[in-house]
N, C-alpha and C. Protein backbone atom coordinates (compact mmCIF):
# COMPACT_ATOMS: atom_id res chain seq x y z
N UNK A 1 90.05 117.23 90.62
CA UNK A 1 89.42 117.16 91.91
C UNK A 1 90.35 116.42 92.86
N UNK A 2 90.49 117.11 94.07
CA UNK A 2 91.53 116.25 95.13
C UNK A 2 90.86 115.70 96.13
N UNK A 3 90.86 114.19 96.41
CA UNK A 3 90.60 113.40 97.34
C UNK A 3 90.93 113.85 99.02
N UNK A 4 90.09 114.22 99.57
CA UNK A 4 90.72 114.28 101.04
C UNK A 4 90.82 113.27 101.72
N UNK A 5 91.90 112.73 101.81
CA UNK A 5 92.13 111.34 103.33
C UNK A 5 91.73 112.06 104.57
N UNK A 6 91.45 111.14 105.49
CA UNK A 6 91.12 111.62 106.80
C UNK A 6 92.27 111.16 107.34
N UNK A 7 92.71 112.24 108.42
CA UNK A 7 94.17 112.54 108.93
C UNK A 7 94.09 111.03 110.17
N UNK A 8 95.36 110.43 110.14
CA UNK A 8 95.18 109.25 111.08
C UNK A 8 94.76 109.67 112.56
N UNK A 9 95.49 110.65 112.93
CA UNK A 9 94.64 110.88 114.12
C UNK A 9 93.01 111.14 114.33
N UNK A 10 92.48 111.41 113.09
CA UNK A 10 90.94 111.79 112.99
C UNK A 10 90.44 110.66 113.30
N UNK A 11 90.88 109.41 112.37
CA UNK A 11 90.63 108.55 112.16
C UNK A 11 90.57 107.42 113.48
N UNK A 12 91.37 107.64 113.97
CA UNK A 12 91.59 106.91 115.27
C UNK A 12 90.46 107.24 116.63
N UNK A 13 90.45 108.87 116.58
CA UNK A 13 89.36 109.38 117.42
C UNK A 13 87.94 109.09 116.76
N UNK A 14 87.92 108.59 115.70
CA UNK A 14 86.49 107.95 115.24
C UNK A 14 86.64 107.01 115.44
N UNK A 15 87.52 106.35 115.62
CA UNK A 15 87.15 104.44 115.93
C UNK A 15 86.92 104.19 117.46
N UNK A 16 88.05 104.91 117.84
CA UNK A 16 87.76 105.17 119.83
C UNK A 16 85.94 105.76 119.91
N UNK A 17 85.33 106.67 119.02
CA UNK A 17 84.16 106.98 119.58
C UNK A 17 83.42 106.34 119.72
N UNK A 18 83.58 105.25 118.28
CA UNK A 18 82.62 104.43 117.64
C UNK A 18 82.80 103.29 118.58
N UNK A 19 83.90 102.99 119.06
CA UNK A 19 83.98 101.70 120.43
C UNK A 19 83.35 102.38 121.57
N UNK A 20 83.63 103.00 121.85
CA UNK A 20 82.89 103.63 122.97
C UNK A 20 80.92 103.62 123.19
N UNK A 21 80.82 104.08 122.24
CA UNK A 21 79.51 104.15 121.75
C UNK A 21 78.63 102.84 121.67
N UNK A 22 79.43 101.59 120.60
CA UNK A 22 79.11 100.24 120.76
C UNK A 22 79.08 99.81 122.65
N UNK A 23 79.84 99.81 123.23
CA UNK A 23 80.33 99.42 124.52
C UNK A 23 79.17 100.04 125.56
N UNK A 24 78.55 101.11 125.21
CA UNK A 24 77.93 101.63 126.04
C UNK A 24 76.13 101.28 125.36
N UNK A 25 75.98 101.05 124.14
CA UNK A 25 74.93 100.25 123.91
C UNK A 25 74.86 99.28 124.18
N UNK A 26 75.52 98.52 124.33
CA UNK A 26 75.78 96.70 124.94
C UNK A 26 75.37 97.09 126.24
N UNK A 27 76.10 97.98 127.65
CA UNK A 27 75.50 97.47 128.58
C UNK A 27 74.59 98.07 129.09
N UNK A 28 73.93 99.09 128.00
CA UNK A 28 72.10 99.24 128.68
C UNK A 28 71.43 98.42 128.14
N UNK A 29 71.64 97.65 127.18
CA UNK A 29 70.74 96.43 126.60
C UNK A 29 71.13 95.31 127.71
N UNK A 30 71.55 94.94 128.69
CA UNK A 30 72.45 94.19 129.31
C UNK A 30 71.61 94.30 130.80
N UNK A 31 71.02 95.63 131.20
CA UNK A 31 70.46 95.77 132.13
C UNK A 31 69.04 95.28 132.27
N UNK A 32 68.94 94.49 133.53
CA UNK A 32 67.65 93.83 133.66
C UNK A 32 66.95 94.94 134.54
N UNK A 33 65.70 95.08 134.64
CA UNK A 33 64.77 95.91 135.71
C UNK A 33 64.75 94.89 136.82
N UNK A 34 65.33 95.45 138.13
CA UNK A 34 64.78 95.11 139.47
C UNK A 34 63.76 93.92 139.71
N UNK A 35 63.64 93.05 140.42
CA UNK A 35 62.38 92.00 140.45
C UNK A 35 60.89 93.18 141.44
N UNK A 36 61.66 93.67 142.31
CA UNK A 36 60.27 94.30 143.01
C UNK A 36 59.83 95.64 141.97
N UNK A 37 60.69 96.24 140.80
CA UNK A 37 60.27 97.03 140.20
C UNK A 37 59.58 96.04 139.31
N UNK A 38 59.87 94.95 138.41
CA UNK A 38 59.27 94.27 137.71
C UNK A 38 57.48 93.97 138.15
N UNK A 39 57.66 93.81 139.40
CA UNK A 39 56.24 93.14 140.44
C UNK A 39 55.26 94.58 139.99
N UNK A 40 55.97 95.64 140.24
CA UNK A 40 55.46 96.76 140.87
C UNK A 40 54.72 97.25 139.37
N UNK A 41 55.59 96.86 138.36
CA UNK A 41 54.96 97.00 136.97
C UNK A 41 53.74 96.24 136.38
N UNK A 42 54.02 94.81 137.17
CA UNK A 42 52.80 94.01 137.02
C UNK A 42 51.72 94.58 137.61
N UNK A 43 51.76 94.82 138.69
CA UNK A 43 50.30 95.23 139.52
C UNK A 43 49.94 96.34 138.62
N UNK A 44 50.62 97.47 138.20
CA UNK A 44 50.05 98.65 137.32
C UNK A 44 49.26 98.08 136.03
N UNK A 45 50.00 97.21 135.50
CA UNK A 45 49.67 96.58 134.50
C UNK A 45 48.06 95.86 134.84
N UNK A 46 48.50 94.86 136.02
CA UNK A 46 46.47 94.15 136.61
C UNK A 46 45.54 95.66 136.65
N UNK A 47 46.40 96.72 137.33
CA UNK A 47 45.07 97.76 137.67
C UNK A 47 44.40 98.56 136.44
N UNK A 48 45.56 98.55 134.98
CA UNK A 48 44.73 98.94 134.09
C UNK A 48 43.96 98.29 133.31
N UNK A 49 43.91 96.85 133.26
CA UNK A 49 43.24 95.66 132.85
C UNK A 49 42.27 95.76 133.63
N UNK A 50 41.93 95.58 134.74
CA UNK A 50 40.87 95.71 135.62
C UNK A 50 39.76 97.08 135.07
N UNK A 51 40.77 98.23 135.05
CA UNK A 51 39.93 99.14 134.88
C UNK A 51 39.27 99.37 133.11
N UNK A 52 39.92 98.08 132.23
CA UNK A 52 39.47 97.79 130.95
C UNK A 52 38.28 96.65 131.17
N UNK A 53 38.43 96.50 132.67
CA UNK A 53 37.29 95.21 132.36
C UNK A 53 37.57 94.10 131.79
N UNK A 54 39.34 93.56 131.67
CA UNK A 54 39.82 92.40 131.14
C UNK A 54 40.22 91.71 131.91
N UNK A 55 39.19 91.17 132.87
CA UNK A 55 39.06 90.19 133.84
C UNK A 55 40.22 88.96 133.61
N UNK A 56 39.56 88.67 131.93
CA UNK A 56 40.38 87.30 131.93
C UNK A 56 41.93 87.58 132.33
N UNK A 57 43.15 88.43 131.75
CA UNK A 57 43.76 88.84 131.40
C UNK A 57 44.50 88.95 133.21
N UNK A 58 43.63 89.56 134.21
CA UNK A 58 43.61 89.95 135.23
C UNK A 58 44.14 88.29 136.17
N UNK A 59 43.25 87.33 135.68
CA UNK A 59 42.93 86.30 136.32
C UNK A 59 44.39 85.25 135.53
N UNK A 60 44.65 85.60 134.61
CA UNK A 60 45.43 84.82 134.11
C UNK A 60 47.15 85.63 135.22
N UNK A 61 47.03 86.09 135.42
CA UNK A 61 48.61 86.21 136.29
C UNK A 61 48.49 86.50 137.80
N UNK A 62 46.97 85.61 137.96
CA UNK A 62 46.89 85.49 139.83
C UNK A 62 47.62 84.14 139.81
N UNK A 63 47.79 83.85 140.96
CA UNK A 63 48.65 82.39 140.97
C UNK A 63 47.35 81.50 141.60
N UNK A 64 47.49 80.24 141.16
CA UNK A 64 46.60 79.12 141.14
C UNK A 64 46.28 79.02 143.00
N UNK A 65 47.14 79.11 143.67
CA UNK A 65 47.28 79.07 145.70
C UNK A 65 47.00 80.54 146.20
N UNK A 66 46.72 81.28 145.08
CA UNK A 66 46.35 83.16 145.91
C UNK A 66 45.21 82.60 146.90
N UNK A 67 45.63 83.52 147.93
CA UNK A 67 45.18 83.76 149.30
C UNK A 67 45.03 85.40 149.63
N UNK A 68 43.79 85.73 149.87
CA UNK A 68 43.64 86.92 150.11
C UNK A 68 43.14 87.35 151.31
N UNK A 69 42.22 88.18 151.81
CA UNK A 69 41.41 88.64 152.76
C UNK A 69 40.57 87.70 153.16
N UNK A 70 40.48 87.56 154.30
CA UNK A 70 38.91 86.96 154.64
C UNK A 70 38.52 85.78 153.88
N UNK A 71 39.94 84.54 153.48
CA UNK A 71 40.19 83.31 152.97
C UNK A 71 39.85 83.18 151.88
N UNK A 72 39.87 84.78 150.96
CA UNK A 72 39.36 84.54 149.33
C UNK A 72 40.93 83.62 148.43
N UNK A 73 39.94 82.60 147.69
CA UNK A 73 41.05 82.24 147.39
C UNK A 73 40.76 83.08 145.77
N UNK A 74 41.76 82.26 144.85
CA UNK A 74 41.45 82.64 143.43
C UNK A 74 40.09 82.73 142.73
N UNK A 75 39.36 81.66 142.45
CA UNK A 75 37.81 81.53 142.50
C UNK A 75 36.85 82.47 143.03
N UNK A 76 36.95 82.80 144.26
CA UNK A 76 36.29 84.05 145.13
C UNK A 76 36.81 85.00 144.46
N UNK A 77 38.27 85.41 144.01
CA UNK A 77 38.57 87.03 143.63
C UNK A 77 38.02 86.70 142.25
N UNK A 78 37.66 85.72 141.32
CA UNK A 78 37.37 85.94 140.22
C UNK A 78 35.79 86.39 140.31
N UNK A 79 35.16 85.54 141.18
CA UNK A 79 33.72 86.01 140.59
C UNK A 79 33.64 87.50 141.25
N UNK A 80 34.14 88.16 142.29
CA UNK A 80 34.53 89.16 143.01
C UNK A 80 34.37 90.56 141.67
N UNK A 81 35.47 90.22 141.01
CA UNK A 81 36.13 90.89 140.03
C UNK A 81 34.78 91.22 138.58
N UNK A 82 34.36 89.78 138.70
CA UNK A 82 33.09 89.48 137.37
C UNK A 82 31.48 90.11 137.84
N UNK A 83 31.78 90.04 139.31
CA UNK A 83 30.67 90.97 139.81
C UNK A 83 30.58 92.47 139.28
N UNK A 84 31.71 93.24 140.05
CA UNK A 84 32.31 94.33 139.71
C UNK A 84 32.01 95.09 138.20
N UNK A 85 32.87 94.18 137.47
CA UNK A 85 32.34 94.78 136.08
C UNK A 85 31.03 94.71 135.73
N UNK A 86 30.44 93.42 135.84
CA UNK A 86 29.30 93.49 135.63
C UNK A 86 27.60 94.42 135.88
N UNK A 87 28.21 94.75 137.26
CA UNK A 87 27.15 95.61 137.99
C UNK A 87 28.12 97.35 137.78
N UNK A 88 28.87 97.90 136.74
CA UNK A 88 28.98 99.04 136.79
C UNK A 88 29.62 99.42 135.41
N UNK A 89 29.01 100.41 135.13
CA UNK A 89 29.53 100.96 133.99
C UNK A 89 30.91 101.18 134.08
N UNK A 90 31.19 101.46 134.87
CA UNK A 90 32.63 101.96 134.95
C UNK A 90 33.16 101.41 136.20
N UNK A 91 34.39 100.38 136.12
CA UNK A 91 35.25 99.95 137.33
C UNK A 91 36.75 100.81 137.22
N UNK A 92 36.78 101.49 138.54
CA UNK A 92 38.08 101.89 139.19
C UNK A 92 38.79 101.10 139.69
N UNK A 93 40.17 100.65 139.66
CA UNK A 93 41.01 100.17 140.80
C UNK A 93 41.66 101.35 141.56
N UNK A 94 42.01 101.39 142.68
CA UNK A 94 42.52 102.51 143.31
C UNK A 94 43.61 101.23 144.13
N UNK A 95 45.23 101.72 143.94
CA UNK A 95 45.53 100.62 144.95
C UNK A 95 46.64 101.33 146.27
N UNK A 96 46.81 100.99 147.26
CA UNK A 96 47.05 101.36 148.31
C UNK A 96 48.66 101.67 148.39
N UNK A 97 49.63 102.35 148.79
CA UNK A 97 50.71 102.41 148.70
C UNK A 97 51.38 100.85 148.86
N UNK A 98 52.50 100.34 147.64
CA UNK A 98 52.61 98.70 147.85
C UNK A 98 54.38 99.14 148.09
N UNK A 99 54.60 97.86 149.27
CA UNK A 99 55.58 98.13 149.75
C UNK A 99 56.16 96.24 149.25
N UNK A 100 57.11 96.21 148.67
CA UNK A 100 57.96 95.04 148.18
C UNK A 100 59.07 94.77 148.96
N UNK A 101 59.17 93.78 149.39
CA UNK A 101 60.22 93.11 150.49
C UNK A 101 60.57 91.78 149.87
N UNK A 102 61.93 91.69 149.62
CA UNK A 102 62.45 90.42 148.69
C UNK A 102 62.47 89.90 149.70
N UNK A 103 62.75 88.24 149.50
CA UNK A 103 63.20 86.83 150.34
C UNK A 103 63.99 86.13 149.88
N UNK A 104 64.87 85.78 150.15
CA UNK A 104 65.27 84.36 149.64
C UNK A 104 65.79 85.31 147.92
N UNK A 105 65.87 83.85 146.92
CA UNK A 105 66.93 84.57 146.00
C UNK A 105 66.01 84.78 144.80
């Protein structure tokens, strides 16, 4: 039975692929998502919690100083929210086209 070596040039174009390949898994693991795409994921994330009725879950990533409409602070959107589920079999969120504008860094 005869051993086949792999011809050095074969060999070389497999190590170049195989670097290549490593190099290009490194920098999509490397890539962070956007902060206003990150935001934009959160809110999807509150609107299907909401529409699970996992208030708590909802309430746990409002910020402690939220300010809303008509001077609701956090407290007001919670019982708001505990109303909601409570009085319906079924809660929808529907949310309005959200437009993200960075500041500062």
């Amino acid at each position: 039975m005869e051993i086949v070596k792999p011809r050095p040039k074969a060999r070389a174009a497999a190590w170049i692929t195989l670097c290549l390949l490593t190099m290009l898994s490194s920098l999509t693991g490397c890539q962070r998502t956007p902060p206003d795409q990150r935001l934009r994921d959160q809110i999807a994330r509150m609107q299907s919690q909401i529409e699970a009725k996992d208030i708590g879950q909802v309430m746990a990533q409002v910020a402690d100083d939220f300010s809303g409409n008509d001077a609701m602070d956090k407290h007001a959107l919670h019982n708001l929210l505990r109303a909601q589920v409570l009085s319906r079999q079924q809660v929808g969120a529907t949310l309005a086209p959200v437009t993200v504008k960075m500041q500062g860094g």
